[in-house]
Protein backbone atom coordinates (compact mmCIF):
# COMPACT_ATOMS: atom_id res chain seq x y z
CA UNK A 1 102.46 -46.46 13.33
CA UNK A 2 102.71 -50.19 12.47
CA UNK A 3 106.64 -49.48 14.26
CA UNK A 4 105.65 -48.16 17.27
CA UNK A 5 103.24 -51.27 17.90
CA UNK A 6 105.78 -53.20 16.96
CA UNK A 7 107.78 -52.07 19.82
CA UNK A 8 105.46 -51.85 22.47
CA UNK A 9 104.84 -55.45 22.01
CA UNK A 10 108.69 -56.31 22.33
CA UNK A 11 108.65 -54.12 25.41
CA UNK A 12 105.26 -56.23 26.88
CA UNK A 13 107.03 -59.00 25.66
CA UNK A 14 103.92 -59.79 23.93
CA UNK A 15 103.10 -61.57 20.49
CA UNK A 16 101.24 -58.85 18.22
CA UNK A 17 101.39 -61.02 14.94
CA UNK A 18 97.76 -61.11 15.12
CA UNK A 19 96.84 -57.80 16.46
CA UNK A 20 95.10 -55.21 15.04
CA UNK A 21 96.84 -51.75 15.33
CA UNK A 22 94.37 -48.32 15.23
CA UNK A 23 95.10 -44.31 15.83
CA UNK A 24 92.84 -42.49 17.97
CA UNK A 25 94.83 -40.03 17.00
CA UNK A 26 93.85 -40.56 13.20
CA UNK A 27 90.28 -42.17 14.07
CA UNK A 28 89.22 -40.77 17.02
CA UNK A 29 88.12 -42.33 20.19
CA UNK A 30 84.70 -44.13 19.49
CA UNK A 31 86.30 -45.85 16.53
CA UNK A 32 89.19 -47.31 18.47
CA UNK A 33 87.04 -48.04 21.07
CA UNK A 34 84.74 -50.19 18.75
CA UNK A 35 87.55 -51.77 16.95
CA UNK A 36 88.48 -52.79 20.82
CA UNK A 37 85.05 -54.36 21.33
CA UNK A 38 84.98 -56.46 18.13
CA UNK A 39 88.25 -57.64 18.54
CA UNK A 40 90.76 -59.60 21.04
CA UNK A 41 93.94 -57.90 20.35
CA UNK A 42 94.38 -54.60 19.60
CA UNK A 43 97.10 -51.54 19.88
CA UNK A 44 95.75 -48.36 20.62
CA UNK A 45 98.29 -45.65 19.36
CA UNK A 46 96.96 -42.91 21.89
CA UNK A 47 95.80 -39.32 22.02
CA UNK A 48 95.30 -36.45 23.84
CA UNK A 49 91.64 -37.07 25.30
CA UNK A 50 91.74 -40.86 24.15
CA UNK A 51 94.36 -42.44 26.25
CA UNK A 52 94.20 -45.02 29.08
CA UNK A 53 91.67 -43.20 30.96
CA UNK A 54 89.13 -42.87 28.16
CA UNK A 55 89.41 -45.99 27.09
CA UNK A 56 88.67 -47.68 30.62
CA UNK A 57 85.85 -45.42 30.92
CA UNK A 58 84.42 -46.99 27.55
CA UNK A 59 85.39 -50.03 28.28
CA UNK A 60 84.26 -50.96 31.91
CA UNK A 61 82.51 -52.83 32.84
CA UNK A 62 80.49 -54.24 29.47
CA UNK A 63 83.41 -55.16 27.63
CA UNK A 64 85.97 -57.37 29.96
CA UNK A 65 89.40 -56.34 28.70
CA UNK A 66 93.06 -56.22 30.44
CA UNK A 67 95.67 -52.93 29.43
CA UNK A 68 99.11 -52.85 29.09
CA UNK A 69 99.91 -49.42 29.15
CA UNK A 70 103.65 -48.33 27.31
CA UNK A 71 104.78 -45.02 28.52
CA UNK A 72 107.89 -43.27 26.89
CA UNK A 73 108.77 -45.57 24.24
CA UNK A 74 111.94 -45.44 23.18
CA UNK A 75 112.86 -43.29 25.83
CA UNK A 76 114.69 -43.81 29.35
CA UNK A 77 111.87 -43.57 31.15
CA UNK A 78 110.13 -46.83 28.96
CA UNK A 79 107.83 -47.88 31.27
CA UNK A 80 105.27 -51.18 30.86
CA UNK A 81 102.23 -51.63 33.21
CA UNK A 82 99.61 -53.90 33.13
CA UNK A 83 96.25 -52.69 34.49
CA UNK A 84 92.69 -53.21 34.79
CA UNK A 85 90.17 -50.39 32.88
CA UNK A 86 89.15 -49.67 35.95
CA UNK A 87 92.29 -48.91 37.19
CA UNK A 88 93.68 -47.18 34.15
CA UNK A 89 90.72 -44.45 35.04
CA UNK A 90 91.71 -43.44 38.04
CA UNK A 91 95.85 -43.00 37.82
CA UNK A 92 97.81 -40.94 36.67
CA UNK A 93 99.67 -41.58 33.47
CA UNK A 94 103.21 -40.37 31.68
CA UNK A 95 103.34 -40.21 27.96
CA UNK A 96 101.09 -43.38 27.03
CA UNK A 97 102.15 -43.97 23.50
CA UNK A 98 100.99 -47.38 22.87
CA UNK A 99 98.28 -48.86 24.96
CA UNK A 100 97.65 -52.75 24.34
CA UNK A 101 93.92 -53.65 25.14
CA UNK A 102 93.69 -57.47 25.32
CA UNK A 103 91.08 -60.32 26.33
CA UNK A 104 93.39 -62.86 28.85
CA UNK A 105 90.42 -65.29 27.98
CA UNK A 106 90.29 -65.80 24.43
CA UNK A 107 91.47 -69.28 23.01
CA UNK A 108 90.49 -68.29 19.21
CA UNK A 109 92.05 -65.88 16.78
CA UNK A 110 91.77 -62.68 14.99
CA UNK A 111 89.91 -62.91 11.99
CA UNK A 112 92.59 -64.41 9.36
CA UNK A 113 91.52 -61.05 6.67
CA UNK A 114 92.07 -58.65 9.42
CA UNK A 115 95.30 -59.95 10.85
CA UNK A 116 96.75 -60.43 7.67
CA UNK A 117 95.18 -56.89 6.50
CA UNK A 118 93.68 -58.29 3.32
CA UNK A 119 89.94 -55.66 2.85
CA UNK A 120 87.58 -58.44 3.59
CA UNK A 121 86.04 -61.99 4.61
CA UNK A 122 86.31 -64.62 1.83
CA UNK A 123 82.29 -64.47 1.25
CA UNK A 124 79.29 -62.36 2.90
CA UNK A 125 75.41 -62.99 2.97
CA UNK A 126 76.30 -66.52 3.99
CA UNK A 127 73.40 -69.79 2.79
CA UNK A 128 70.58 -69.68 5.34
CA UNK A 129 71.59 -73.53 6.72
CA UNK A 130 75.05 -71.98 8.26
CA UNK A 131 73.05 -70.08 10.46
CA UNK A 132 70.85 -71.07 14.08
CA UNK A 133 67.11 -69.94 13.75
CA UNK A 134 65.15 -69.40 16.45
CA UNK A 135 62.05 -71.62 15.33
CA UNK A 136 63.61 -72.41 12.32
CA UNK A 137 63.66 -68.57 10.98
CA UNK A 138 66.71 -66.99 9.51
CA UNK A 139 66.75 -63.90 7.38
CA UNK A 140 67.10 -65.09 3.60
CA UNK A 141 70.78 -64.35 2.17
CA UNK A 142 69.47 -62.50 -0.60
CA UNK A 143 67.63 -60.11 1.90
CA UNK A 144 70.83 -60.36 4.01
CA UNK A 145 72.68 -58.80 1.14
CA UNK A 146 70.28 -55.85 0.86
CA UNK A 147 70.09 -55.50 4.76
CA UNK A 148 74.20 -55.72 5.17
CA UNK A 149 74.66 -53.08 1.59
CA UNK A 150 72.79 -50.59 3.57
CA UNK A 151 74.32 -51.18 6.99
CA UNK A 152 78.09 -50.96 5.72
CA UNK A 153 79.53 -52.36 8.65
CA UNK A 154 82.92 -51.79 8.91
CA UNK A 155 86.14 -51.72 10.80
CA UNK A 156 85.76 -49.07 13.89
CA UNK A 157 81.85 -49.23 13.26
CA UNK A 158 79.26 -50.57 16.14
CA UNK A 159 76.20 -52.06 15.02
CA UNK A 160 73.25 -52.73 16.69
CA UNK A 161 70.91 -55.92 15.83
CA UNK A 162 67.90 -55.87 17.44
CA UNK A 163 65.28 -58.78 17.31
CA UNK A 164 66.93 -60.52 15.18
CA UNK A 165 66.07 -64.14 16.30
CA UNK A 166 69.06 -65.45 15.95
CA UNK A 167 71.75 -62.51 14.91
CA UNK A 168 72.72 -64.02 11.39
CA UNK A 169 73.04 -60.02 10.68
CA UNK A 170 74.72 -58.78 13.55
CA UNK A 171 77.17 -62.46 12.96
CA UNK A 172 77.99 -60.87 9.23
CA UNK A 173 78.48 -57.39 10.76
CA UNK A 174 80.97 -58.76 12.46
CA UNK A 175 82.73 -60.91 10.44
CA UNK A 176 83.08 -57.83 8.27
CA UNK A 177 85.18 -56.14 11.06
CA UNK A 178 82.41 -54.20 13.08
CA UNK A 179 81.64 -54.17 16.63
CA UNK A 180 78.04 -55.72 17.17
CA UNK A 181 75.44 -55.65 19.88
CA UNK A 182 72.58 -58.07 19.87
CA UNK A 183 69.05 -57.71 21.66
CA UNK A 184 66.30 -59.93 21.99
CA UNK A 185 63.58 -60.18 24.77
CA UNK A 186 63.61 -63.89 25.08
CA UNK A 187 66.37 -65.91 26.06
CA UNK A 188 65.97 -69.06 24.11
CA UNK A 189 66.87 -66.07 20.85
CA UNK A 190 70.04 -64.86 22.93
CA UNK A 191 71.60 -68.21 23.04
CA UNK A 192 70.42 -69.32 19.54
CA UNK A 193 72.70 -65.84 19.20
CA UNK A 194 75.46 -67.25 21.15
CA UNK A 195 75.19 -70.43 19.21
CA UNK A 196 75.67 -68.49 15.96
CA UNK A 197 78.66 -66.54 17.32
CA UNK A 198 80.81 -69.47 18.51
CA UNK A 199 79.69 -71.52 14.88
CA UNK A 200 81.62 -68.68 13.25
CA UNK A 201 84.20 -67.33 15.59
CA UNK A 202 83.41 -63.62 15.81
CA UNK A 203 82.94 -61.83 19.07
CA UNK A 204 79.59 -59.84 19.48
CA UNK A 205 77.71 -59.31 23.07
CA UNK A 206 74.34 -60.37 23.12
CA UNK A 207 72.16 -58.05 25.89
CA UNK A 208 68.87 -60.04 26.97
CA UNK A 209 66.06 -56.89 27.20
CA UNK A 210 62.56 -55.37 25.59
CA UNK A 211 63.38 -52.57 23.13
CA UNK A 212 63.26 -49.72 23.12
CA UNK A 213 63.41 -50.02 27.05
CA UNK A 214 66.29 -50.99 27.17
CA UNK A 215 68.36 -48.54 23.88
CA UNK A 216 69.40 -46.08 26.31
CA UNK A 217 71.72 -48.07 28.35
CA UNK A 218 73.82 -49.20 25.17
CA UNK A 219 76.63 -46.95 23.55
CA UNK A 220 75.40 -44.59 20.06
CA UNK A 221 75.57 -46.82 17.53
CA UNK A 222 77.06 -46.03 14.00
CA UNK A 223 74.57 -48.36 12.33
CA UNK A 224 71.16 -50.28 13.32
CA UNK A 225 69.44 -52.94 12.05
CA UNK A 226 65.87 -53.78 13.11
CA UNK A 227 64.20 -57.25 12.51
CA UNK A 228 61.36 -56.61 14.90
CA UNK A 229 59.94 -53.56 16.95
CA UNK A 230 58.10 -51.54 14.42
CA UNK A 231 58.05 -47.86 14.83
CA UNK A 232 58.61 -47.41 18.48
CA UNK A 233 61.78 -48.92 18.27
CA UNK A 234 62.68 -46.93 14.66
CA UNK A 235 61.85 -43.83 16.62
CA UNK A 236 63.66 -44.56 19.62
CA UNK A 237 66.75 -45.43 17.21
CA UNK A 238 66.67 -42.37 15.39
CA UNK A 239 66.84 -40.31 18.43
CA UNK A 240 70.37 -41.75 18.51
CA UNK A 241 71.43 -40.54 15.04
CA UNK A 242 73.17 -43.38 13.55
CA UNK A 243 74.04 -42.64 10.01
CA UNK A 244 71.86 -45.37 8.62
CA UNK A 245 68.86 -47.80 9.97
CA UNK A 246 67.50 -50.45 8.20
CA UNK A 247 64.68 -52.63 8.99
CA UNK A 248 62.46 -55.60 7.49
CA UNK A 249 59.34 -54.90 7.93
CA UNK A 250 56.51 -58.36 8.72
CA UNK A 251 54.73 -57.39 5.46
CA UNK A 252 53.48 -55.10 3.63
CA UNK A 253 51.12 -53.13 5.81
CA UNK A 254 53.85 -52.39 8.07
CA UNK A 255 56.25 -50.64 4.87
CA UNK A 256 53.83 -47.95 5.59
CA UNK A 257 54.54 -46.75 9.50
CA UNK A 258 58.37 -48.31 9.16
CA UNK A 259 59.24 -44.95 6.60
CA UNK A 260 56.99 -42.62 8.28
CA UNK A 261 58.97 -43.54 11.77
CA UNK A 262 62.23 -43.07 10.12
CA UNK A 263 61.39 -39.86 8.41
CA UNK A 264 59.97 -38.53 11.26
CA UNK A 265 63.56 -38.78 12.85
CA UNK A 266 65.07 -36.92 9.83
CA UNK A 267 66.07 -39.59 7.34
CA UNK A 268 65.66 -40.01 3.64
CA UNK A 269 63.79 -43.37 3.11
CA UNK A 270 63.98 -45.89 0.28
CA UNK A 271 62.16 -48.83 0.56
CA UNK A 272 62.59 -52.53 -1.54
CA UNK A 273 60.17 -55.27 -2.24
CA UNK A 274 62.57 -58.53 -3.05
CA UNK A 275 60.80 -61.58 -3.89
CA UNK A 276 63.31 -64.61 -3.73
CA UNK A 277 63.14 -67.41 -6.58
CA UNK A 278 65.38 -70.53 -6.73
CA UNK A 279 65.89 -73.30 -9.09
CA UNK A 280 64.97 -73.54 -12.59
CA UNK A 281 62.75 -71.62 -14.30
CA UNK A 282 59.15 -72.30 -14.84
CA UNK A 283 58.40 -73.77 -18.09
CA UNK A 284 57.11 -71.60 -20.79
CA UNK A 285 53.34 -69.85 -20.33
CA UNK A 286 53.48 -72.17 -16.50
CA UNK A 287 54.11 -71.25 -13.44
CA UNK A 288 55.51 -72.72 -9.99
CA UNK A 289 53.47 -74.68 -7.73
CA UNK A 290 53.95 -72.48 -4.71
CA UNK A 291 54.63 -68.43 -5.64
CA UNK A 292 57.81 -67.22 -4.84
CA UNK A 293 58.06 -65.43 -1.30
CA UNK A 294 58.63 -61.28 -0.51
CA UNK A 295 60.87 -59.85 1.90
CA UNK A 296 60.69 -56.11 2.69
CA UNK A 297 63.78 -54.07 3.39
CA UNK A 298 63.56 -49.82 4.54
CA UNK A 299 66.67 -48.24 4.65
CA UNK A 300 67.16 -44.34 6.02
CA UNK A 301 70.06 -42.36 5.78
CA UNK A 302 70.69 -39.41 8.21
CA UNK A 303 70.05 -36.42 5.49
């Protein structure tokens, strides 16, 4: 696999060092399609239904990519064109082993862990301060630890993060290797989003719209998390059958609907009170000044 990469990007005359290489033979077309939204660089070995065509079609127009199609590899009919998704649906193609799907625009670089295939990013559930809140709020690590455990973002994965105010989660799922979308109503949260994403280098598209309005016109997800909504939006998720949705609940009166939302859509529901204390201890038979605070994390998995 890693050879026949190899050799399409000699033949493009193309670096691919710091590519990421996937099967859709082996993974299947959504995955490969995902890995090629999270990421700049990436080799598509091809398969039948999931060659240049299919991949345009996902592609175009929300995720702005260029293709460099290699036909008959090896062969003496090697042939190297570089096309548009657009293009790549509509003609016909010749044995397209290899294609290379590639952002022309992007200055940064492939996350160091995936290009140098190590399993993961150097730390997760990063300190509140290295994130952008809008009004100051951003999800508590030790919540954001729960929240990302149960979302298991991975490579190939696409996460939604809705109302997030500020996409610290849907920033981790991505550093992990997953493709992320982020929605939020208001745009002074969508560019506190943006903000986030170029502090930490990750690619994730932020779409500006009113959920669950707007959940139809996004691709199924393979993993939602919901920081605002209630059950409208839980409903509206579970329609699309991801294999898990978590959400965090304003307080305790909303635990309640939150479960009964998610198994309604056919989930089995756990549910997690975490109160968050930092610093020393209190001192024997005291207590603190100010009580420690709760955060509320539901969690279904598709039974």
């Amino acid at each position: 696999m890693l050879a026949l990469a190899a050799r399409a990007f000699a033949a493009a005359g193309m670096d691919g060092g710091d590519a990421l290489v996937v099967s859709a033979r082996e993974g299947g077309l959504r995955r490969a399609v995902n890995v090629c939204r999270a990421h700049p660089k990436v080799a598509v070995l091809t398969a039948p239904g999931a060659g240049p065509a299919e991949l345009g079609r996902e592609l175009h127009p929300q995720t702005p990519r260029a293709f460099v199609v290699c036909e008959g590899l090896g062969g003496p009919d090697e042939r190297v064109t570089r096309a548009r998704p657009a293009e790549a649906t509509t003609r016909p193609w010749r044995d397209p082993r290899v294609v290379i799907v590639h952002d022309p625009r992007w200055r940064g670089e492939t996350a160091g862990w995936l290009a140098a295939g190590r399993p993961g990013p150097a730390g997760w559930a990063l300190p509140e301060e290295d994130f952008e809140g809008r009004r100051g709020r951003v999800l508590c690590a030790e919540a954001r630890a729960l929240v990302l455990a149960g979302l298991g973002p991975r490579l190939g994965d696409l996460v939604w993060d809705l109302g997030s105010t500020g996409g610290a989660v849907g920033v981790e799922c991505a550093r992990l290797g997953a493709a992320v979308i982020a929605v939020d109503r208001d745009e002074e949260a969508c560019e506190t989003v943006r903000r986030n994403v170029r502090a930490h280098g990750v690619r994730l598209a932020v779409s500006r719209g009113t959920a669950p309005q707007v959940l139809p016109y996004l691709p199924d997800p393979d993993a939602v998390f919901v920081g605002g909504g209630g059950p409208p939006v839980l409903q509206e998720c579970a329609r699309r059958a991801p294999r898990v949705i978590v959400t965090v609940p304003p307080g305790p009166e909303a635990v309640g609907p939150a479960r009964e939302a998610l198994e309604a859509g056919g989930y089995s529901v756990g549910s997690v009170r975490l109160t968050v204390s930092r610093g020393e201890a209190p001192p024997a038979g005291g207590r603190r000044a100010e009580e420690p605070g709760s955060v509320f994390v539901v969690s279904g998995a598709i039974r």
